[in-house]
Protein backbone atom coordinates (compact mmCIF):
# COMPACT_ATOMS: atom_id res chain seq x y z
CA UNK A 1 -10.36 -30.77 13.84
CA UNK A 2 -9.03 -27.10 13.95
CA UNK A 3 -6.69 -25.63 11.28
CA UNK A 4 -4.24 -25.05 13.82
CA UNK A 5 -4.08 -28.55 14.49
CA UNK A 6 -4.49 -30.37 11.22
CA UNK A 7 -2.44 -27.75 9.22
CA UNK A 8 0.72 -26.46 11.04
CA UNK A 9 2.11 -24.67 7.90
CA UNK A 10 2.22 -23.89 4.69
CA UNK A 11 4.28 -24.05 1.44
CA UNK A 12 4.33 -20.47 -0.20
CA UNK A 13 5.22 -20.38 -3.84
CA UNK A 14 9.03 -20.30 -4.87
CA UNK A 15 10.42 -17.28 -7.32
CA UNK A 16 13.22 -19.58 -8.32
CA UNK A 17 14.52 -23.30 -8.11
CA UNK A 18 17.78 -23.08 -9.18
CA UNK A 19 20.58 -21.36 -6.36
CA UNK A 20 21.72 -18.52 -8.59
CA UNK A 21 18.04 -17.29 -9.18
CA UNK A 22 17.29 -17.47 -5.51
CA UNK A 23 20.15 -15.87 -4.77
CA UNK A 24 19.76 -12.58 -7.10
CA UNK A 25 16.23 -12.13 -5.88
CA UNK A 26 17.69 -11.82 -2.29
CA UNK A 27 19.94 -9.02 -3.74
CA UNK A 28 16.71 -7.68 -5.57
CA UNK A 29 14.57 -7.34 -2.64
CA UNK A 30 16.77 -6.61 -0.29
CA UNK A 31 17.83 -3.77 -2.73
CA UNK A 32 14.08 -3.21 -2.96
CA UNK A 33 13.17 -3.29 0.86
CA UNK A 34 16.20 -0.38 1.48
CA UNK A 35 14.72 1.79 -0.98
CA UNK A 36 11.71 1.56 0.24
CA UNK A 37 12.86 2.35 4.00
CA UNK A 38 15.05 4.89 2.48
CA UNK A 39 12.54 6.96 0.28
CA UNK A 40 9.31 6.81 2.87
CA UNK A 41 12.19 7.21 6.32
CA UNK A 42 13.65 10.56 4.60
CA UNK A 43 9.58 11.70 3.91
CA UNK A 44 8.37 11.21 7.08
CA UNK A 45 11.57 12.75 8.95
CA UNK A 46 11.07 15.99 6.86
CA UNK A 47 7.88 16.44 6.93
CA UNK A 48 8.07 15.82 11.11
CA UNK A 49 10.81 18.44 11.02
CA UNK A 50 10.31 20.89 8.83
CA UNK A 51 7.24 23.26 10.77
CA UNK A 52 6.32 24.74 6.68
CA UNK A 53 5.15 21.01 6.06
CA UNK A 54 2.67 21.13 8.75
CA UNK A 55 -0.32 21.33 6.47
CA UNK A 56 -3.06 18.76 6.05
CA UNK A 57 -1.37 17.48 2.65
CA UNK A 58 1.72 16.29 4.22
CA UNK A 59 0.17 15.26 7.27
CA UNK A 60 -1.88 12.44 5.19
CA UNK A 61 1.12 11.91 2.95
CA UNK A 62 3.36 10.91 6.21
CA UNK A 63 0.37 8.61 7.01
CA UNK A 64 0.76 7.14 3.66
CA UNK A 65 4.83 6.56 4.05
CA UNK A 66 4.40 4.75 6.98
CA UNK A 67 1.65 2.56 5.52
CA UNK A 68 4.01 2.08 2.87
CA UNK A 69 6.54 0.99 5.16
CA UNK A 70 4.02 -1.45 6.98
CA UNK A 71 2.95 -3.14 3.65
CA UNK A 72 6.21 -3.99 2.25
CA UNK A 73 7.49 -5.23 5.47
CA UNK A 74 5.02 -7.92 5.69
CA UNK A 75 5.89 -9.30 2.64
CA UNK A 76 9.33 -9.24 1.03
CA UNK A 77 11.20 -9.89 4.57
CA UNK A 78 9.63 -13.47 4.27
CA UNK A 79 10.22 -13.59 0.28
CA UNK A 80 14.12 -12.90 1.19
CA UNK A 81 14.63 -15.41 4.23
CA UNK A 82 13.21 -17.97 1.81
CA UNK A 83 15.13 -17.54 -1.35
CA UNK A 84 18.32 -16.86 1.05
CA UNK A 85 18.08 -20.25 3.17
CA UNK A 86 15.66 -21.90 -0.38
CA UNK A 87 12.83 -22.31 1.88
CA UNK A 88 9.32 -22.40 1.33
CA UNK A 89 7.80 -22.85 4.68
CA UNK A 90 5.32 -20.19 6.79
CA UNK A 91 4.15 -21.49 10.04
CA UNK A 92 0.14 -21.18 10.56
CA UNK A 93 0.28 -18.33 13.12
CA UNK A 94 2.97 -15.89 10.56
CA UNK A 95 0.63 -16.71 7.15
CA UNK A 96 -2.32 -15.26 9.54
CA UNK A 97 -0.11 -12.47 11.22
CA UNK A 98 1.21 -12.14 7.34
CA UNK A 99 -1.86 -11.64 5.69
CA UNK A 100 -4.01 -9.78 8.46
CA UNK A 101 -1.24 -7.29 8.75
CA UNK A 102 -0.97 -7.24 4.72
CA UNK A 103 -4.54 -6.71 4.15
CA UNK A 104 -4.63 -3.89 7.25
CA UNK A 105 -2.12 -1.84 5.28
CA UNK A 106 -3.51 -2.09 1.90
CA UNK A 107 -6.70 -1.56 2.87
CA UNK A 108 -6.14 1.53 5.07
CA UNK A 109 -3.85 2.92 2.53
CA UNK A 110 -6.45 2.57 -0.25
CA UNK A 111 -8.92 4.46 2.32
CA UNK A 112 -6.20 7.11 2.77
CA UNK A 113 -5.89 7.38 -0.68
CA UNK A 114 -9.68 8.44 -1.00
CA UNK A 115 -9.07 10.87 1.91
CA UNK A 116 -6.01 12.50 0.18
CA UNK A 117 -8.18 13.10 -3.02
CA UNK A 118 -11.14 14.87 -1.02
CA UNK A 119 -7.95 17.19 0.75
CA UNK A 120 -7.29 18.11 -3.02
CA UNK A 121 -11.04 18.34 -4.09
CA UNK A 122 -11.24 21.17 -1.05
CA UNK A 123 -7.83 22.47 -1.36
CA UNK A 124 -8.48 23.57 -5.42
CA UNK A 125 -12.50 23.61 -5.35
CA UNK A 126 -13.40 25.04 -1.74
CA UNK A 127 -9.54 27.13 -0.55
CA UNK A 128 -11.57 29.42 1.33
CA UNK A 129 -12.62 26.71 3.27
CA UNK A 130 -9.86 24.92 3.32
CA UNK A 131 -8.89 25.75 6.74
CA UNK A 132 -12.27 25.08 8.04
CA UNK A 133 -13.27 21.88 6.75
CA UNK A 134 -9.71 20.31 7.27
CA UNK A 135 -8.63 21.78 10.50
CA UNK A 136 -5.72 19.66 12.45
CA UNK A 137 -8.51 17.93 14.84
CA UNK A 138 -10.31 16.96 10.96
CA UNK A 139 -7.18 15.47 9.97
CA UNK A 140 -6.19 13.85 12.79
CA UNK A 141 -10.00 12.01 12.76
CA UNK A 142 -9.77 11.12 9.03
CA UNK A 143 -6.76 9.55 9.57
CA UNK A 144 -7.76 7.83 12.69
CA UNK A 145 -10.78 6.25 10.92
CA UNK A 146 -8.70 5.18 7.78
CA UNK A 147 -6.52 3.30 10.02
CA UNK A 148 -9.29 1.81 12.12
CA UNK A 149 -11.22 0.93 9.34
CA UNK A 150 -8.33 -0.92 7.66
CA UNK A 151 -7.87 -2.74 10.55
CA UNK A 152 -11.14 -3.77 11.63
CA UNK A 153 -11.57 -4.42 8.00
CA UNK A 154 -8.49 -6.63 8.45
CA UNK A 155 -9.77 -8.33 11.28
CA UNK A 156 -12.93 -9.69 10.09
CA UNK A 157 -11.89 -11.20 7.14
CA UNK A 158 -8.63 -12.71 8.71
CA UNK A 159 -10.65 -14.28 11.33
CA UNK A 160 -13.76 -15.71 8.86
CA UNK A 161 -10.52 -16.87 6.51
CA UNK A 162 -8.65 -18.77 8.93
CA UNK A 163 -11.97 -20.23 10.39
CA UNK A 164 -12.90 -22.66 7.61
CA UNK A 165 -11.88 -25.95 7.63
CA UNK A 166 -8.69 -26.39 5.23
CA UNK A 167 -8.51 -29.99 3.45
CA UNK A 168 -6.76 -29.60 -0.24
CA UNK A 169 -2.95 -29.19 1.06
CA UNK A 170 -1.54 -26.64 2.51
CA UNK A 171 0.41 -25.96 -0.62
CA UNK A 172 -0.08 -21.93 -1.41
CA UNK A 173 0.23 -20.47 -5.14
CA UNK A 174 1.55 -17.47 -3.99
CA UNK A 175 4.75 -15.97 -2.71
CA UNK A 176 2.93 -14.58 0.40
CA UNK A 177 -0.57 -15.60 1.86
CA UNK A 178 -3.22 -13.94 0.68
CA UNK A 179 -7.43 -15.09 1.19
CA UNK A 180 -8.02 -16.14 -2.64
CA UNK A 181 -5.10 -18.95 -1.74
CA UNK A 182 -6.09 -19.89 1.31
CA UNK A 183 -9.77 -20.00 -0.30
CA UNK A 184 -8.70 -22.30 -2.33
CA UNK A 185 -7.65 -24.78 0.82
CA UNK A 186 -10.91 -24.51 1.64
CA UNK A 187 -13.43 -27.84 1.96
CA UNK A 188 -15.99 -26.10 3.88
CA UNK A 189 -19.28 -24.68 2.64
CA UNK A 190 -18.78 -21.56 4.83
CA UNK A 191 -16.81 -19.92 2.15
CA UNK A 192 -19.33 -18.34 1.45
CA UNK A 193 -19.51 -16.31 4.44
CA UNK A 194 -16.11 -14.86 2.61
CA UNK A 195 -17.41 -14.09 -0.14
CA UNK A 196 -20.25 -12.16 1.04
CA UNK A 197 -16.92 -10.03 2.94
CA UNK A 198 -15.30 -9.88 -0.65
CA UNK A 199 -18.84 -8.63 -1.75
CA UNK A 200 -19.06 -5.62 -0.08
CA UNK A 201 -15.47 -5.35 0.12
CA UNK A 202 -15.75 -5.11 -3.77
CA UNK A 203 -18.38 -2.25 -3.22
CA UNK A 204 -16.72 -0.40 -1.00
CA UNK A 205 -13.57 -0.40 -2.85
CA UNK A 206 -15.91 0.25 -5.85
CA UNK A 207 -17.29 3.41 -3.58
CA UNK A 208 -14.36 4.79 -3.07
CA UNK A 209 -13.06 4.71 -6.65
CA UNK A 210 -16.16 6.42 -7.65
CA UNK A 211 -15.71 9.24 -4.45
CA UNK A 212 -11.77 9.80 -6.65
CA UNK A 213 -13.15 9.87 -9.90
CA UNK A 214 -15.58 12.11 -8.81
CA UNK A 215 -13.17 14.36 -6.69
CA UNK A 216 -10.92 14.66 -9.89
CA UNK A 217 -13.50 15.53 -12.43
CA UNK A 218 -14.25 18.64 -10.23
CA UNK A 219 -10.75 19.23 -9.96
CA UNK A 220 -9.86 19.36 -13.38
CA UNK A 221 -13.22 21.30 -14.04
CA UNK A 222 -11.79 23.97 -10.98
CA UNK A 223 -8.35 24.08 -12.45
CA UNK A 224 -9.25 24.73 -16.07
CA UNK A 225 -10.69 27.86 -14.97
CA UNK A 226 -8.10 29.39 -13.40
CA UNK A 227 -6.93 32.17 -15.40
CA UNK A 228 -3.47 32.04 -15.80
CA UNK A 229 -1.01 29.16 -17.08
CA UNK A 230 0.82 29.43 -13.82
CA UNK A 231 -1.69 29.27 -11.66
CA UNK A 232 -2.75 25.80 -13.56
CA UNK A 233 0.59 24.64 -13.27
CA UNK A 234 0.87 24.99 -9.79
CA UNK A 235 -2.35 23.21 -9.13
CA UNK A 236 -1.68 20.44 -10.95
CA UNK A 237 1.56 19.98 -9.19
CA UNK A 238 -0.23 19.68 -6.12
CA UNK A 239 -2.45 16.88 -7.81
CA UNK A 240 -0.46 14.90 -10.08
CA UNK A 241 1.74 13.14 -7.41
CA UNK A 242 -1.69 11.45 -5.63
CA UNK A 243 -3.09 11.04 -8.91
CA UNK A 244 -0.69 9.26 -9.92
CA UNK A 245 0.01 6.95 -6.65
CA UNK A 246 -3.81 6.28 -6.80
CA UNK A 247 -3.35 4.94 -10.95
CA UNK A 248 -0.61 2.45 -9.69
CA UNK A 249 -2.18 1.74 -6.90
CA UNK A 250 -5.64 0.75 -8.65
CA UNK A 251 -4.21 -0.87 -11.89
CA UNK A 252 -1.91 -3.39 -10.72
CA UNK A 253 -4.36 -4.43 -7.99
CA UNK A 254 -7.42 -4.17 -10.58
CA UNK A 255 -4.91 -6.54 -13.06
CA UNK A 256 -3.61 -9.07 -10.41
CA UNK A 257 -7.66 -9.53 -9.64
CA UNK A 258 -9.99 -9.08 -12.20
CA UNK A 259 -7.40 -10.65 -15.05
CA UNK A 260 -9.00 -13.49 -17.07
CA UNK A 261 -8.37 -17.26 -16.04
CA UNK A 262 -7.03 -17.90 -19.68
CA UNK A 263 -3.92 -15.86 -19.29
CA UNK A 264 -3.24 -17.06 -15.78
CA UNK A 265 -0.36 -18.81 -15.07
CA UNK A 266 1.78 -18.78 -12.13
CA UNK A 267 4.57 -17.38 -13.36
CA UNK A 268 2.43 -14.76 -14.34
CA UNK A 269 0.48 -14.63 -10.87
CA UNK A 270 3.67 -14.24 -9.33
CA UNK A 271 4.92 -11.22 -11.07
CA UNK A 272 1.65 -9.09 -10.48
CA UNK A 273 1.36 -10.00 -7.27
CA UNK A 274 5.18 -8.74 -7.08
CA UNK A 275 3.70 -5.48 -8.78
CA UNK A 276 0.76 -4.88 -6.60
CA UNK A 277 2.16 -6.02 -3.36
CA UNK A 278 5.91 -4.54 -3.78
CA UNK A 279 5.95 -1.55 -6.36
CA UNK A 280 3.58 0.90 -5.17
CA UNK A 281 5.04 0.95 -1.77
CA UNK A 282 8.99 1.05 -3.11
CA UNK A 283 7.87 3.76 -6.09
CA UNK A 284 5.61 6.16 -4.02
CA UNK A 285 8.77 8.41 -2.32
CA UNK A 286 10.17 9.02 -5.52
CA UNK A 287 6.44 9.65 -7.24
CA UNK A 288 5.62 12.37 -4.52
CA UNK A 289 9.52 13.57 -3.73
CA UNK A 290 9.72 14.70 -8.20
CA UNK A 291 7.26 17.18 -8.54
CA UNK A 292 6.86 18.30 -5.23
CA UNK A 293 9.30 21.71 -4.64
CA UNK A 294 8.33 22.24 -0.72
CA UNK A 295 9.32 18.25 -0.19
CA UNK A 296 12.46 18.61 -2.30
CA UNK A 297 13.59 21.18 -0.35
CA UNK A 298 13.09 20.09 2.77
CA UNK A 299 14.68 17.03 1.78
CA UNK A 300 17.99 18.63 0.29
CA UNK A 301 18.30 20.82 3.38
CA UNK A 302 18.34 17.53 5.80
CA UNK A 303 20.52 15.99 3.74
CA UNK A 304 22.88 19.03 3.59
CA UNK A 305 23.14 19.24 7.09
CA UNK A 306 23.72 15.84 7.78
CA UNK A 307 26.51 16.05 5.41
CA UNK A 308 27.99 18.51 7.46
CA UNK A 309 27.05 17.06 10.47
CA UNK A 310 29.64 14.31 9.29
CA UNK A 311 32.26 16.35 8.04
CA UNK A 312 32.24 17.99 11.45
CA UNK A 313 32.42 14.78 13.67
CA UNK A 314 34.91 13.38 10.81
């Protein structure tokens, strides 16, 4: 019998039983979710706007906004109908739509990541070159192949995941669907073919970690050599932000996965999987908007002018 006949949907995991609770994490996300659209809406209209942020920096950091974007829409909308209307259900087709689309984003933003570092590596290490090695058609091909990667990365384990044959419930421990929880379902010895994707989806991710560390260590190496303090400043302006985004990024997914079965509980599953899933995303505007001066004024020019864009019409 095929999942989509013998399991029709699924139960995610509740924040909250009683009203009250359900209702203030409505107010939460929602409050979440519009800061979120907020932060990456007013980075990727600047840097579309503004010709001086037409470098290959912003050009992967608007790539990264509206991954951003992507990933948190995929979950919270969900997390908010339910704890408005104190639901729990996900029908079979949105859990797969939910966590192919979840996994696409995360995993093409974690690629991008990588990417971003090697556009500092060359930026600091190799500026000479800079122009060369990361000309517009470069870009544009980097950040086509992040994309496709994440989503034929996406694809393959969404399909091998909703392919096994799903016999212990259809109850999920987790306020979204995600492939450990639906492994879980699982009764069918061809888990295994999942595994062997979360294999070399381990080494990959592994890879790329490396390919940072890597990156950085030359970085660091480049910019303690540079003669004067302002010169070091500058450059590490122009690193901190990503650095940064990539430690959040990597810790509270390296916590929610690799944390050890005797602190586990699902209260505590649920609030790293909130971190992992919802922070980054939400926190990543405000990350990149603080230290960087070209974004910040960009950003307090388009909101000037749209204040007086209003006055005027008012």
């Amino acid at each position: 019998m095929s999942n989509g006949i013998s399991i029709s949907e699924f139960l995610l995991l509740a924040f909250a039983d009683r009203r009250e609770l359900q209702l203030l994490h409505f107010w939460l996300f929602l409050g979440i979710s519009l800061a979120a659209l907020l932060g990456n809406g007013l980075i990727i209209t600047a840097i579309a706007c503004d010709p001086h942020l037409h470098t290959p920096m912003y050009f992967f950091l608007l790539n990264l906004s509206l991954l951003d974007l992507g990933s948190i829409s995929t979950t919270l909308p969900k997390a908010m109908a339910n704890s408005l209307w104190d639901n729990r259900h996900i029908s079979y087709l949105g859990c797969s739509a939910q966590l192919f689309f979840f996994f696409f984003f995360m995993s093409a933003e974690y690629f991008l990541l990588t990417i971003m570092s090697y556009d500092r590596y060359v930026a600091i290490c190799k500026p000479l070159h800079y122009g060369t090695l990361l000309g517009s058609r470069a870009c544009v091909h980097m950040a086509a192949a992040a994309w496709g990667s994440g989503f034929l990365y996406s694809l393959l384990h969404t399909a091998n995941t909703f392919s096994l044959h799903l016999c212990h419930g259809n109850t999920l421990d987790q306020f979204f669907c995600e492939i450990p929880q639906i492994l879980k379902l699982s009764c069918s010895q061809s888990y295994l073919r999942e595994f062997g994707l979360l294999v070399v989806s381990v080494c990959l991710g592994f890879g790329c970690f490396v390919f940072i560390v890597v990156s950085y260590v030359q970085i660091f190496r480049a910019v303690l050599r540079i003669p004067s303090e302002q010169g070091r400043h500058k450059a590490f302006s122009t690193c901190l932000p990503h650095l940064a985004v990539v430690s959040l990024f990597v810790s509270t997914a390296m916590f929610a996965n690799l944390k050890p079965p005797s602190i586990s509980s699902p209260s505590l599953d649920l609030l790293v999987s909130f971190l992992y899933s919802v922070v980054p995303p939400a926190v990543n505007p405000l990350i990149y908007s603080m230290r960087n001066q070209g974004l910040k004024q960009t950003l307090k020019k388009l909101i000037q002018s749209s204040v007086c864009m209003e006055t005027f019409y008012c």
